[in-house]
C-alpha atoms as a PDB file:
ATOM      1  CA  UNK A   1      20.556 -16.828  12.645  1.00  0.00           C
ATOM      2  CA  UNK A   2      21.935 -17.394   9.357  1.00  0.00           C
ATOM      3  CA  UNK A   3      21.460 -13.687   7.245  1.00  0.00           C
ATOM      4  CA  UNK A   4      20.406 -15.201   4.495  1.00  0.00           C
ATOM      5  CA  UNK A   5      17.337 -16.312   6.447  1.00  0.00           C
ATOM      6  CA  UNK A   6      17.047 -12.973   8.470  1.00  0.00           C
ATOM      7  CA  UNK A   7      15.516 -10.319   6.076  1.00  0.00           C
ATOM      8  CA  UNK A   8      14.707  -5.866   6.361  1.00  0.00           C
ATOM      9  CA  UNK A   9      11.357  -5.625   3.855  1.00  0.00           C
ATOM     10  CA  UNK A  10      10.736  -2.915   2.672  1.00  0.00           C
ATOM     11  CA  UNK A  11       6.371  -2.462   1.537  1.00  0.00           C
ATOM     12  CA  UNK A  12       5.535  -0.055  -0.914  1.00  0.00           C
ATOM     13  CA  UNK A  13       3.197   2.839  -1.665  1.00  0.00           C
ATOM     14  CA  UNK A  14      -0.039   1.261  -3.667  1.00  0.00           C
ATOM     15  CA  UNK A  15      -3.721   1.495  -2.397  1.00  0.00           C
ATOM     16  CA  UNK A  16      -5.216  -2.152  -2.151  1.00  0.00           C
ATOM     17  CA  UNK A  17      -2.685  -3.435  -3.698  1.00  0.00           C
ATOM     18  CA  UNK A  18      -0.387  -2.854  -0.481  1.00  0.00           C
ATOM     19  CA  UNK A  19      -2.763  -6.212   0.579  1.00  0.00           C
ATOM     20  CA  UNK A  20      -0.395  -8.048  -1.890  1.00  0.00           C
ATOM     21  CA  UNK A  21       2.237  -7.531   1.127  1.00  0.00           C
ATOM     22  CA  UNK A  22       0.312  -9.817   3.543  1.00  0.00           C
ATOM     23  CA  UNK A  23       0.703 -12.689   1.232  1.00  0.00           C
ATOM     24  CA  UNK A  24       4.355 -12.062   0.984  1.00  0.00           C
ATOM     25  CA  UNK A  25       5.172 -12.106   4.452  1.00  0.00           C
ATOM     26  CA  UNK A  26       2.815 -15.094   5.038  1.00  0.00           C
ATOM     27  CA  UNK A  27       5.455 -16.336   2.274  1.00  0.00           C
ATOM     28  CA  UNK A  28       8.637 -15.475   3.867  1.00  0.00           C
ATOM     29  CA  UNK A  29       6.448 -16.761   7.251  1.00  0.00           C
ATOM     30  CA  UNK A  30       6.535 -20.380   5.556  1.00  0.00           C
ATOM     31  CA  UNK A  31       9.361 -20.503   4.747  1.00  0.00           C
ATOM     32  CA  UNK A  32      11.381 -19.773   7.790  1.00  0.00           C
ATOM     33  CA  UNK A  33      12.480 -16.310   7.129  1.00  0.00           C
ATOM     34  CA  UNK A  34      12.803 -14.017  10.544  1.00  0.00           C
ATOM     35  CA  UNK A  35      11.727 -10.351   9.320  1.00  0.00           C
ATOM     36  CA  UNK A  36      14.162  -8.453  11.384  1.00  0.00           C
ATOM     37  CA  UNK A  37      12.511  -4.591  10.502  1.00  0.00           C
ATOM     38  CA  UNK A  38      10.367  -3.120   8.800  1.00  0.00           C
ATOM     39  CA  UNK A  39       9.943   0.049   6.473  1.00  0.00           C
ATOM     40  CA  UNK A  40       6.701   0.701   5.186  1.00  0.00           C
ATOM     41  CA  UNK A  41       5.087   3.359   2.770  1.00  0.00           C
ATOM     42  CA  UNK A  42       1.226   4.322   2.231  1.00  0.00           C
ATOM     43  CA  UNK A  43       0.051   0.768   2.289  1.00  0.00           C
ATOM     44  CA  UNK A  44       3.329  -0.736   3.270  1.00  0.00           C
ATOM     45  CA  UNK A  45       3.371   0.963   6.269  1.00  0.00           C
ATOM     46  CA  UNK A  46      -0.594  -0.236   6.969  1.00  0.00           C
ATOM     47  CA  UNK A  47       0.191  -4.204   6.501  1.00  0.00           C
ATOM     48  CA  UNK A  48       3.959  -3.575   7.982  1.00  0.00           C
ATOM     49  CA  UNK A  49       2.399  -1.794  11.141  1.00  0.00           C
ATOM     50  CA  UNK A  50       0.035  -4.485  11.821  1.00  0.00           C
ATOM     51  CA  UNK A  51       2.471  -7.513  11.196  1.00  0.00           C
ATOM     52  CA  UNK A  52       5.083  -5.557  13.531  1.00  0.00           C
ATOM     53  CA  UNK A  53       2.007  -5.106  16.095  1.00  0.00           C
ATOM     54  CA  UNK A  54       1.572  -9.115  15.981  1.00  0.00           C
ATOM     55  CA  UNK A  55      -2.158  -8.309  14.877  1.00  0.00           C
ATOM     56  CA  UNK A  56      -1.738  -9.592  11.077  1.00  0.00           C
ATOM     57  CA  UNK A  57      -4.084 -12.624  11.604  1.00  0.00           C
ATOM     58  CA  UNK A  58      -6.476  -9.812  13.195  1.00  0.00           C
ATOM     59  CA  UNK A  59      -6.218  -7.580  10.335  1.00  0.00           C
ATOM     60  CA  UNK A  60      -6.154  -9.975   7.588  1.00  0.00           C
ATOM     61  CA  UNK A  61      -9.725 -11.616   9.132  1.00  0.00           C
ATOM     62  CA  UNK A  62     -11.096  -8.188   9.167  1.00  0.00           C
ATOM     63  CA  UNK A  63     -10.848  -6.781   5.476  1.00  0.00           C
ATOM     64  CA  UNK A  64     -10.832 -10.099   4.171  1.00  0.00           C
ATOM     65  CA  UNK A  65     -14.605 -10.108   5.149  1.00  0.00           C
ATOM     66  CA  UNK A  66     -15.326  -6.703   3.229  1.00  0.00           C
ATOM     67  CA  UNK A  67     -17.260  -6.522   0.180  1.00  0.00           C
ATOM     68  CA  UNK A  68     -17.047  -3.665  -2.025  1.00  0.00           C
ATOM     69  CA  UNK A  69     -20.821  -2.212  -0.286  1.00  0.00           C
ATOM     70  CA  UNK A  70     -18.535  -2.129   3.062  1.00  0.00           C
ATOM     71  CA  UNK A  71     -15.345  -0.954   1.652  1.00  0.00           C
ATOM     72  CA  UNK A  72     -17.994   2.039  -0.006  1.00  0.00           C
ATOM     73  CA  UNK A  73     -19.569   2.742   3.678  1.00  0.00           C
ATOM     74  CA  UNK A  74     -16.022   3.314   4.966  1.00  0.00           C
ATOM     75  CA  UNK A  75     -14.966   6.302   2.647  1.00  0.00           C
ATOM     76  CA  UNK A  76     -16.616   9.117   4.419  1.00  0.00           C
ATOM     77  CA  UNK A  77     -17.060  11.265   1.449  1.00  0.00           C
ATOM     78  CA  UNK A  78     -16.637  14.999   2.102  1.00  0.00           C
ATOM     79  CA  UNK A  79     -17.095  18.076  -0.790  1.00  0.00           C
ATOM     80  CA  UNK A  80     -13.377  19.592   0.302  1.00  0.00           C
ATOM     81  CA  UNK A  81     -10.847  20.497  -2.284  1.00  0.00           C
ATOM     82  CA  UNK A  82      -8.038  19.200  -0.321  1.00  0.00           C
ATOM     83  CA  UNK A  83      -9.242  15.371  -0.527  1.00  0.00           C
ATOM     84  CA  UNK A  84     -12.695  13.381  -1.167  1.00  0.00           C
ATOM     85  CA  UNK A  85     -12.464  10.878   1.349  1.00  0.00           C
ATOM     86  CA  UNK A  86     -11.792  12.559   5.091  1.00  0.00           C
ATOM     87  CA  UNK A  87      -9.947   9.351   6.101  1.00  0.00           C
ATOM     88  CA  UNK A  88     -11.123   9.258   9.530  1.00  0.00           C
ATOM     89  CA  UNK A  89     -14.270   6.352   9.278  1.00  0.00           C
ATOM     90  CA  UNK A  90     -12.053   3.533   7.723  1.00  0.00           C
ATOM     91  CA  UNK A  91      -9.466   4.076  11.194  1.00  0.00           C
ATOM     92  CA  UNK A  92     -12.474   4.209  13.393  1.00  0.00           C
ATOM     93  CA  UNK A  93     -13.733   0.633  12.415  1.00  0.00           C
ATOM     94  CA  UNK A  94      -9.861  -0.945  12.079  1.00  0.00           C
ATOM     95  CA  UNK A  95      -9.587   0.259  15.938  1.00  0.00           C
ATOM     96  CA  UNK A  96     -12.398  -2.194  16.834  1.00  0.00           C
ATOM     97  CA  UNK A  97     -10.684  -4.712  15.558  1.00  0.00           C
ATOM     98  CA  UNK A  98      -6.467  -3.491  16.317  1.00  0.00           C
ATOM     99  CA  UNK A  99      -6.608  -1.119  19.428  1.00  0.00           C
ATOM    100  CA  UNK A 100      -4.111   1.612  18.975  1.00  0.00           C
ATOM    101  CA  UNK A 101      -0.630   0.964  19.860  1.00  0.00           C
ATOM    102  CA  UNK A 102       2.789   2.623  20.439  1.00  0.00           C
ATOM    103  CA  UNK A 103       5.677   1.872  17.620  1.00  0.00           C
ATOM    104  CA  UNK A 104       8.369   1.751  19.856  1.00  0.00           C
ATOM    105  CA  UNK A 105       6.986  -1.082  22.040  1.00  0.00           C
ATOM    106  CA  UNK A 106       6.805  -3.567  19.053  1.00  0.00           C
ATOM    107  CA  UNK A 107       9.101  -6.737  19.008  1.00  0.00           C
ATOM    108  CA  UNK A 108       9.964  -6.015  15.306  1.00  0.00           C
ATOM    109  CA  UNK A 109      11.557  -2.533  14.356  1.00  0.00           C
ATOM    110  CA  UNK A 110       8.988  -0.527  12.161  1.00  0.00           C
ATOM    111  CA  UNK A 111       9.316   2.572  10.494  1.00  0.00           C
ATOM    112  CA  UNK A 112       7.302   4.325   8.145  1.00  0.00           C
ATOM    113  CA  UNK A 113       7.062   8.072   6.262  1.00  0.00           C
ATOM    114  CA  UNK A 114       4.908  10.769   5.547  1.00  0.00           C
ATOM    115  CA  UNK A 115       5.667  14.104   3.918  1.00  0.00           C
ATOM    116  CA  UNK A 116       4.973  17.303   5.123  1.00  0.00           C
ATOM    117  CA  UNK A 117       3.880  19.077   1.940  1.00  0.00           C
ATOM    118  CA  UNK A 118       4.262  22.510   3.291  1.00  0.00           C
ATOM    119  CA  UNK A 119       7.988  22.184   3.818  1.00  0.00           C
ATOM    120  CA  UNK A 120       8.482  19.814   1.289  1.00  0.00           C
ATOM    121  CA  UNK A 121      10.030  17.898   3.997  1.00  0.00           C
ATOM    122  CA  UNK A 122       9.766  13.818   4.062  1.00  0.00           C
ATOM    123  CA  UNK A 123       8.431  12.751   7.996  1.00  0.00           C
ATOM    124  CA  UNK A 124       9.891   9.526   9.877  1.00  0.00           C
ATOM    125  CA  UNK A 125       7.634   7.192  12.161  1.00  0.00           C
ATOM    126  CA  UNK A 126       9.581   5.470  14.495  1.00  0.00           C
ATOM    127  CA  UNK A 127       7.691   5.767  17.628  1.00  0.00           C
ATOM    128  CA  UNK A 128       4.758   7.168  18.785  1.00  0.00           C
ATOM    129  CA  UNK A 129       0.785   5.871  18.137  1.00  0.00           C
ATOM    130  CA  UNK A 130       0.408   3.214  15.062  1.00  0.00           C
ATOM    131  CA  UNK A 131      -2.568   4.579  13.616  1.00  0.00           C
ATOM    132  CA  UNK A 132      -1.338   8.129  13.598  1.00  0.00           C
ATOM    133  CA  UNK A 133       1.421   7.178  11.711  1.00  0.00           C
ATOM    134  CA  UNK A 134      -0.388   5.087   9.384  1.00  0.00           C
ATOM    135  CA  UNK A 135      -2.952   7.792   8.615  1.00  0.00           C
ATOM    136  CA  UNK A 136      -0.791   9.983   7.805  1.00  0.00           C
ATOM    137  CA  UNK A 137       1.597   7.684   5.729  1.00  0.00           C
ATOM    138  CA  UNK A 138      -1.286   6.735   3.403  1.00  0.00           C
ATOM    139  CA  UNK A 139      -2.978  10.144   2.921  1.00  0.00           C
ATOM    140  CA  UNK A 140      -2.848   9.977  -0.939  1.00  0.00           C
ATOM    141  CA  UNK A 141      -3.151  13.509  -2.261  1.00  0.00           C
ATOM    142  CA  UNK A 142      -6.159  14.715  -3.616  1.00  0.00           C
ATOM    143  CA  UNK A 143      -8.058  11.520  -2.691  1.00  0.00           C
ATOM    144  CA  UNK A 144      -7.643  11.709   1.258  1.00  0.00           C
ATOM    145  CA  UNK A 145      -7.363  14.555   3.534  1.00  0.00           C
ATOM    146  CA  UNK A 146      -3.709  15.369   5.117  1.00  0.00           C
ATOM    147  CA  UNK A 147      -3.448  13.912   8.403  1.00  0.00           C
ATOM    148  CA  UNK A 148      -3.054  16.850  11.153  1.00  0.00           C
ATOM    149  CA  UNK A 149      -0.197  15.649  13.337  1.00  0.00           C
ATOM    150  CA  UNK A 150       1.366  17.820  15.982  1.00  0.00           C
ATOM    151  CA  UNK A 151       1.427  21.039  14.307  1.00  0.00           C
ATOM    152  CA  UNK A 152       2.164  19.700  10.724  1.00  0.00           C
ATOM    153  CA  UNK A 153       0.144  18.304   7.910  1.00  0.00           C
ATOM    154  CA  UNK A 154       1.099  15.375   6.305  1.00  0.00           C
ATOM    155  CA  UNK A 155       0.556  13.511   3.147  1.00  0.00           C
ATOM    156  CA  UNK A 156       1.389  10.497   1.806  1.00  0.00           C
ATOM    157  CA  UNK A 157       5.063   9.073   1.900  1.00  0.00           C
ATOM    158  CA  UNK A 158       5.160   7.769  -1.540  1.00  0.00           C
ATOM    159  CA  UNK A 159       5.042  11.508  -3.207  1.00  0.00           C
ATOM    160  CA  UNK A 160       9.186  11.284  -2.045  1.00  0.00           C
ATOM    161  CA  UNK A 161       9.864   7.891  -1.307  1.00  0.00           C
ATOM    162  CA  UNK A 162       7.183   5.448  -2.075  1.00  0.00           C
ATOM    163  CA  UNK A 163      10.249   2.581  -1.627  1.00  0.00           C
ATOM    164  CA  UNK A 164      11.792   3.827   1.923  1.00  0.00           C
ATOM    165  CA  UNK A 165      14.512   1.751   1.575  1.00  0.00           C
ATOM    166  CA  UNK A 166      16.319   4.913   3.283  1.00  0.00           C
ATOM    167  CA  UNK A 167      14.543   4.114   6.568  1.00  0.00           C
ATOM    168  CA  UNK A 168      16.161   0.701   6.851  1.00  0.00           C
ATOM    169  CA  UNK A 169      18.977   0.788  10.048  1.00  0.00           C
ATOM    170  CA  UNK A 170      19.894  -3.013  10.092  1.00  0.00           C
ATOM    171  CA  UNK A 171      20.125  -3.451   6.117  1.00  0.00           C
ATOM    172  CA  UNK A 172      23.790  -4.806   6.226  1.00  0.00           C
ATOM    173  CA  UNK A 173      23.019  -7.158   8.665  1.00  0.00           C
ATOM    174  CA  UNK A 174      19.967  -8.610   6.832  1.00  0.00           C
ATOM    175  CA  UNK A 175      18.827  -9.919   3.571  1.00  0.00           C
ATOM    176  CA  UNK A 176      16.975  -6.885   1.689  1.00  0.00           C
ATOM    177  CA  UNK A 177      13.620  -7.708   0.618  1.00  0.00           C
ATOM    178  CA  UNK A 178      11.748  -5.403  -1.255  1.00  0.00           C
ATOM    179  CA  UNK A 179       7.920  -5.888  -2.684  1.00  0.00           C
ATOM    180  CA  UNK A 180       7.195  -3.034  -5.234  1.00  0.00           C
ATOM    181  CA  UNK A 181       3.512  -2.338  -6.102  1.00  0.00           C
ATOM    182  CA  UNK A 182       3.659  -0.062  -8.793  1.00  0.00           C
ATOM    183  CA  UNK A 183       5.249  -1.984 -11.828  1.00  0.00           C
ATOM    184  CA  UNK A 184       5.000  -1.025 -15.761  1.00  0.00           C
ATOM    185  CA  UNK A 185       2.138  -2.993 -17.731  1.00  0.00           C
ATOM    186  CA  UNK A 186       5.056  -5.742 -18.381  1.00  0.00           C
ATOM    187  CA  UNK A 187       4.006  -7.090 -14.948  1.00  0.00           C
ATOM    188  CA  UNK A 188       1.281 -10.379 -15.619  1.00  0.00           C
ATOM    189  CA  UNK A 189      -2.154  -8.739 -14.479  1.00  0.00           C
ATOM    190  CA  UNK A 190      -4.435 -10.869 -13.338  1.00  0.00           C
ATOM    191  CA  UNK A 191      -8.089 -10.553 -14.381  1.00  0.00           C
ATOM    192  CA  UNK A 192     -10.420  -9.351 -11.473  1.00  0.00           C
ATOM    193  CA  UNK A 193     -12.879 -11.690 -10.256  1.00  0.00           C
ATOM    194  CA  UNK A 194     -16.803 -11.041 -10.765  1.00  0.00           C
ATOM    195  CA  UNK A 195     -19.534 -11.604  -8.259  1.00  0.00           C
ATOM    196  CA  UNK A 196     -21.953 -13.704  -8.242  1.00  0.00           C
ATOM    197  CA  UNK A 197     -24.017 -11.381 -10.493  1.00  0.00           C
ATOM    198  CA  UNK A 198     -21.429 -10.965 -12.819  1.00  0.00           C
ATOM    199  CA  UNK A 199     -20.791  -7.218 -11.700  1.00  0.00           C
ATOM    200  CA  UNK A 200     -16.697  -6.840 -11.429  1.00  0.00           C
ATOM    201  CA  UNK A 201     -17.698  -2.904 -10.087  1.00  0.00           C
ATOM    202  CA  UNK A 202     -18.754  -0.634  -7.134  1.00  0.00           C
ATOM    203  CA  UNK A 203     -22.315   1.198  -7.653  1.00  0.00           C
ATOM    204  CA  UNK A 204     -21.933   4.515  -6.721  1.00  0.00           C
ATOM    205  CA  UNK A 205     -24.622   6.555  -5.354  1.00  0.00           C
ATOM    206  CA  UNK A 206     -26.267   9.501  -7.155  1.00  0.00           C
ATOM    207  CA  UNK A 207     -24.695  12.233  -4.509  1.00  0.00           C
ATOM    208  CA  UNK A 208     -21.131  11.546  -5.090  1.00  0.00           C
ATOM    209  CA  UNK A 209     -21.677  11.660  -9.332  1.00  0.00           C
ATOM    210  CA  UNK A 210     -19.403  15.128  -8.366  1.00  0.00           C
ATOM    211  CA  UNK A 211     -16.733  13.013  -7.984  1.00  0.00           C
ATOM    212  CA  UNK A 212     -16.908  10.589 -11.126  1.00  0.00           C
ATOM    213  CA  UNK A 213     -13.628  12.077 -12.890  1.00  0.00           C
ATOM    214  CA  UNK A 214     -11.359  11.548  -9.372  1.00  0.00           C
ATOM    215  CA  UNK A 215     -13.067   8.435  -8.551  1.00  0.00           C
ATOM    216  CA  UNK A 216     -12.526   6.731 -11.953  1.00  0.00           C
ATOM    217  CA  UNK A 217      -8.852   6.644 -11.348  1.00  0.00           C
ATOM    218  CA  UNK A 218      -9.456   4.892  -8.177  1.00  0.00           C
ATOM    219  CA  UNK A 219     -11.810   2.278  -9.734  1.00  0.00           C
ATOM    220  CA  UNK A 220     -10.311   1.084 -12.884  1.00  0.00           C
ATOM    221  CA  UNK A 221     -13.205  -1.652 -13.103  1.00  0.00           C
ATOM    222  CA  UNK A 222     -15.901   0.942 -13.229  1.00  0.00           C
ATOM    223  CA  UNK A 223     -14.060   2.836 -16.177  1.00  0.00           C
ATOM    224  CA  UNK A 224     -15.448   1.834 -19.706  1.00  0.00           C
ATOM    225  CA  UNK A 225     -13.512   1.827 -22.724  1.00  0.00           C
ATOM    226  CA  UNK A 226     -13.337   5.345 -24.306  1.00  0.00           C
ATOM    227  CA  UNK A 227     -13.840   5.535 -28.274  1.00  0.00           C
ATOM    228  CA  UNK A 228     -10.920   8.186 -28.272  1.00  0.00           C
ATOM    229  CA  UNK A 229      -7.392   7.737 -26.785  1.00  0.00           C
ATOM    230  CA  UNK A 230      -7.648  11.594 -25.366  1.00  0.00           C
ATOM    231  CA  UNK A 231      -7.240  12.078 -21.528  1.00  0.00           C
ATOM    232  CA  UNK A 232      -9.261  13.994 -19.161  1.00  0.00           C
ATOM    233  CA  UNK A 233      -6.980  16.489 -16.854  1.00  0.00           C
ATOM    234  CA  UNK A 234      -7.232  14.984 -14.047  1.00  0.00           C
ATOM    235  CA  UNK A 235      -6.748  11.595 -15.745  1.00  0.00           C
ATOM    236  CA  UNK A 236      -3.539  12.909 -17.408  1.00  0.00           C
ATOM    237  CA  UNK A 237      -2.690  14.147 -14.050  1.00  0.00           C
ATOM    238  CA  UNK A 238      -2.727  11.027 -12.411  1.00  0.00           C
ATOM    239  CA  UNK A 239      -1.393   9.131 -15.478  1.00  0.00           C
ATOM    240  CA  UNK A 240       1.517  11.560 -15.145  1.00  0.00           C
ATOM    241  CA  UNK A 241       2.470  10.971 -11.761  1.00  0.00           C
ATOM    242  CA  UNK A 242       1.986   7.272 -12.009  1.00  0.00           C
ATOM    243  CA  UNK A 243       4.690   7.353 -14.658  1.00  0.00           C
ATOM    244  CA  UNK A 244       7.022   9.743 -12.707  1.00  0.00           C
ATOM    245  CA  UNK A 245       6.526   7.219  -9.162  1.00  0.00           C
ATOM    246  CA  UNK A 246       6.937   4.308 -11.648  1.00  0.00           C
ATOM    247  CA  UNK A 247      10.591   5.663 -12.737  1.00  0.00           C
ATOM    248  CA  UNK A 248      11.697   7.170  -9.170  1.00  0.00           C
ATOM    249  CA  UNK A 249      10.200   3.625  -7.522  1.00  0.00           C
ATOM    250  CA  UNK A 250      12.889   1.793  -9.944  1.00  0.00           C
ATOM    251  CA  UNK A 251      15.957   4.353  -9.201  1.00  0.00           C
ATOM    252  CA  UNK A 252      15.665   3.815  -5.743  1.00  0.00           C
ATOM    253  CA  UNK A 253      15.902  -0.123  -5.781  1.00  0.00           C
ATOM    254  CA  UNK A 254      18.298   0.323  -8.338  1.00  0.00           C
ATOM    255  CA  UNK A 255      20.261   2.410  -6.136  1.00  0.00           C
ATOM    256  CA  UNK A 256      20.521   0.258  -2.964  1.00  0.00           C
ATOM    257  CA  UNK A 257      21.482  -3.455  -3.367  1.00  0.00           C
ATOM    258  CA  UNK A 258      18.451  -5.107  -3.481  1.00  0.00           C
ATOM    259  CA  UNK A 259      18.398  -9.065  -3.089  1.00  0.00           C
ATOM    260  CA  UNK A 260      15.354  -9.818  -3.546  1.00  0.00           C
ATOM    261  CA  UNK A 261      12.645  -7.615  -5.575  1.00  0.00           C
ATOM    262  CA  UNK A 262       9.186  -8.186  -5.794  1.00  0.00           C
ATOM    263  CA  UNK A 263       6.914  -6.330  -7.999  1.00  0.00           C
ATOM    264  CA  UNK A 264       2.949  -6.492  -8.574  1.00  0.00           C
ATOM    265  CA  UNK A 265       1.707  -4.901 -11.159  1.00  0.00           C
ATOM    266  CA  UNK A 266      -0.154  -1.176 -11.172  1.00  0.00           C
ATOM    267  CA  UNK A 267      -2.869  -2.118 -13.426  1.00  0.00           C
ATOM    268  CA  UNK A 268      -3.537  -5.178 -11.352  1.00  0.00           C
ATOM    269  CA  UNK A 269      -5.987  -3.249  -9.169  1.00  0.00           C
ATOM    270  CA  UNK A 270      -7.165   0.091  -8.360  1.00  0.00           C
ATOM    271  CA  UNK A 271      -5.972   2.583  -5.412  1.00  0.00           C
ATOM    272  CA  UNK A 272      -9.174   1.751  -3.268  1.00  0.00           C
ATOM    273  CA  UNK A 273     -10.577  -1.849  -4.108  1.00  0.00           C
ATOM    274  CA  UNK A 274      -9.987  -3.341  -0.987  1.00  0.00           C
ATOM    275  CA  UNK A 275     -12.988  -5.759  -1.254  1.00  0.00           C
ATOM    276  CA  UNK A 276     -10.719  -7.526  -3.268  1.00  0.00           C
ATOM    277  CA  UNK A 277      -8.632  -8.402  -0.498  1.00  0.00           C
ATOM    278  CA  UNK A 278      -8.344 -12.325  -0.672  1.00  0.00           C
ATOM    279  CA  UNK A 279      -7.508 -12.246  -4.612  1.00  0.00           C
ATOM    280  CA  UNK A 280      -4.496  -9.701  -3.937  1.00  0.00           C
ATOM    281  CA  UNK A 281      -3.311 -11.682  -0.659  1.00  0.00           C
ATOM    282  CA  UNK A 282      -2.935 -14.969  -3.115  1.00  0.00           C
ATOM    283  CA  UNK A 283      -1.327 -12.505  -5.779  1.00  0.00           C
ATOM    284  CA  UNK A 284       1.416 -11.468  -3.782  1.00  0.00           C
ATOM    285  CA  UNK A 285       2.267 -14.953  -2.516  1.00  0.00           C
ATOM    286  CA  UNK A 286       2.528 -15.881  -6.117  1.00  0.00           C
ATOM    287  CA  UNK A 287       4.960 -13.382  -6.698  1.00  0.00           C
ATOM    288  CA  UNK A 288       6.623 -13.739  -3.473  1.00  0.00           C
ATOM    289  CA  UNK A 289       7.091 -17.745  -4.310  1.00  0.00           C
ATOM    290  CA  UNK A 290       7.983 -16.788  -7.722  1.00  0.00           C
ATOM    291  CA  UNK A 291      11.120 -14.368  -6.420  1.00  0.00           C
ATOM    292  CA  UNK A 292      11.913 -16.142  -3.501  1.00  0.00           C
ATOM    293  CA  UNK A 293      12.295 -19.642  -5.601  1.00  0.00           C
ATOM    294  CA  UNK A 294      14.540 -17.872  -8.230  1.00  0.00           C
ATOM    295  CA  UNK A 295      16.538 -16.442  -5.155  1.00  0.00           C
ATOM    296  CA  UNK A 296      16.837 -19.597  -3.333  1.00  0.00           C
ATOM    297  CA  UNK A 297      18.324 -21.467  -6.382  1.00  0.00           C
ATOM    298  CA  UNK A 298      21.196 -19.266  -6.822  1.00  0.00           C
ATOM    299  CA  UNK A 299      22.235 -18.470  -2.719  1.00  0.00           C
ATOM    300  CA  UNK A 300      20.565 -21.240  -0.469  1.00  0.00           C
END
């Protein structure tokens, strides 16, 4: 196969947006590109594990059909310091739909990271059970609990390497591809759709009201506009290490040689609106059509 046409995509670290990444390989899909690997972060490694698995059109059916009340019955809320969400319900319905699967017997390579935040030490996934490498891949700190695995506890990959282009082993045989979900506020944002109603945000019960500082850095749409410019901590927190993943996120493509880059932007949706699932598919196609025609041009 030509290796112009045979491409190593790399996914991104980025909540719901990582749902961007199924309309970019549905993209690459159409137009006759063979995705040799795989190397997936946080939500990367979600949509990459599944395409790898040959269960995207499984996947895709499934949390296209979730509206934000199901999304908000998936996040089994917990009072812990060490993460809101426990991070165990949302698995427990995607195995219904995906059974659990080994890494190592997939067709397409796939790799994915984690970090082990007690060592300090970034974790590789190249074998071994799907979901327990997604779980941990995607535990986002403060907002999921780590993942136990073996003996360790692991967060998510994208605290050292939210663009693993590092785990790639057939990059200089392949086109590199990579689809960035974290870009500055230069990126076009899209506005969010509204219901039916007109409501563009999650109700959230009374009981979790504990949580309303976390949570509204998780759902921008929810957050009103403030009459002063002045940050909460935890908002400055966050804000903070958005701008510090923002910077690394661009080193690291600037560091390998990229061919093709894809970027959605941050503010185009929040870490956990996954009900918006069909919008951000159709996003990242536009982007991916939008790179991929500009590539074309100047090499095919």
């Amino acid at each position: 196969m030509d290796k112009r046409k045979s491409v190593s995509l790399v996914l991104s670290s980025g909540g719901a947006r990582g749902l961007a990444h199924v309309g970019v390989i549905e993209e690459l899909e159409k137009r006759g590109y063979h995705i040799a690997e795989i190397a997936g972060c946080s939500a990367g490694a979600l949509v990459g594990g599944m395409y790898a698995a040959g269960k995207m059109a499984e996947f895709k059916d499934w949390i296209c059909h979730l509206d934000r009340l199901d999304v908000f019955s998936l996040m089994d809320f917990t009072f812990s310091s060490r993460g809101f969400i426990k991070g165990e319900k949302v698995y427990t319905a995607l195995k219904k739909v995906v059974k659990d699967c080994h890494i190592e017997d997939f067709d397409i390579p796939f790799s994915c990271n984690a970090v082990d935040y007690i060592t300090g030490k970034e974790v590789i996934f190249r074998e071994g059970s799907l979901y327990a490498a997604i779980r941990a891949s995607g535990s986002i700190p403060t907002v999921f609990q780590p993942a136990r695995y073996q003996r360790q506890e692991l967060i998510d990959g994208g605290v050292l390497n939210p663009v693993p282009l590092s785990l790639l082993q057939h990059a200089e045989e392949n086109t590199i591809v990579v689809v960035g979900l974290n870009a500055g506020d230069s990126e076009l944002v899209i506005t969010p759709k509204k219901d039916s109603s007109g409501k563009s945000y999650i109700s959230i019960p009374k009981w979790v009201k504990d949580y309303r500082s976390k949570m509204r850095n998780y759902f921008p749409e929810q957050v009103k506009e403030e009459k002063s410019n002045s940050l909460s901590s935890i908002s400055l927190m966050t804000r903070s290490f958005d701008l510090l993943q923002d910077r690394f996120s661009a080193l690291l493509i600037e560091k390998f040689p990229v061919d093709i880059s894809i970027q959605v932007a941050r503010h185009q949706a929040g870490t956990l609106e996954f009900h918006r699932a069909e919008e951000l598919i159709e996003i990242g196609r536009a982007k991916a059509i939008q790179a991929l025609d500009k590539w074309e041009n100047e090499h095919l």
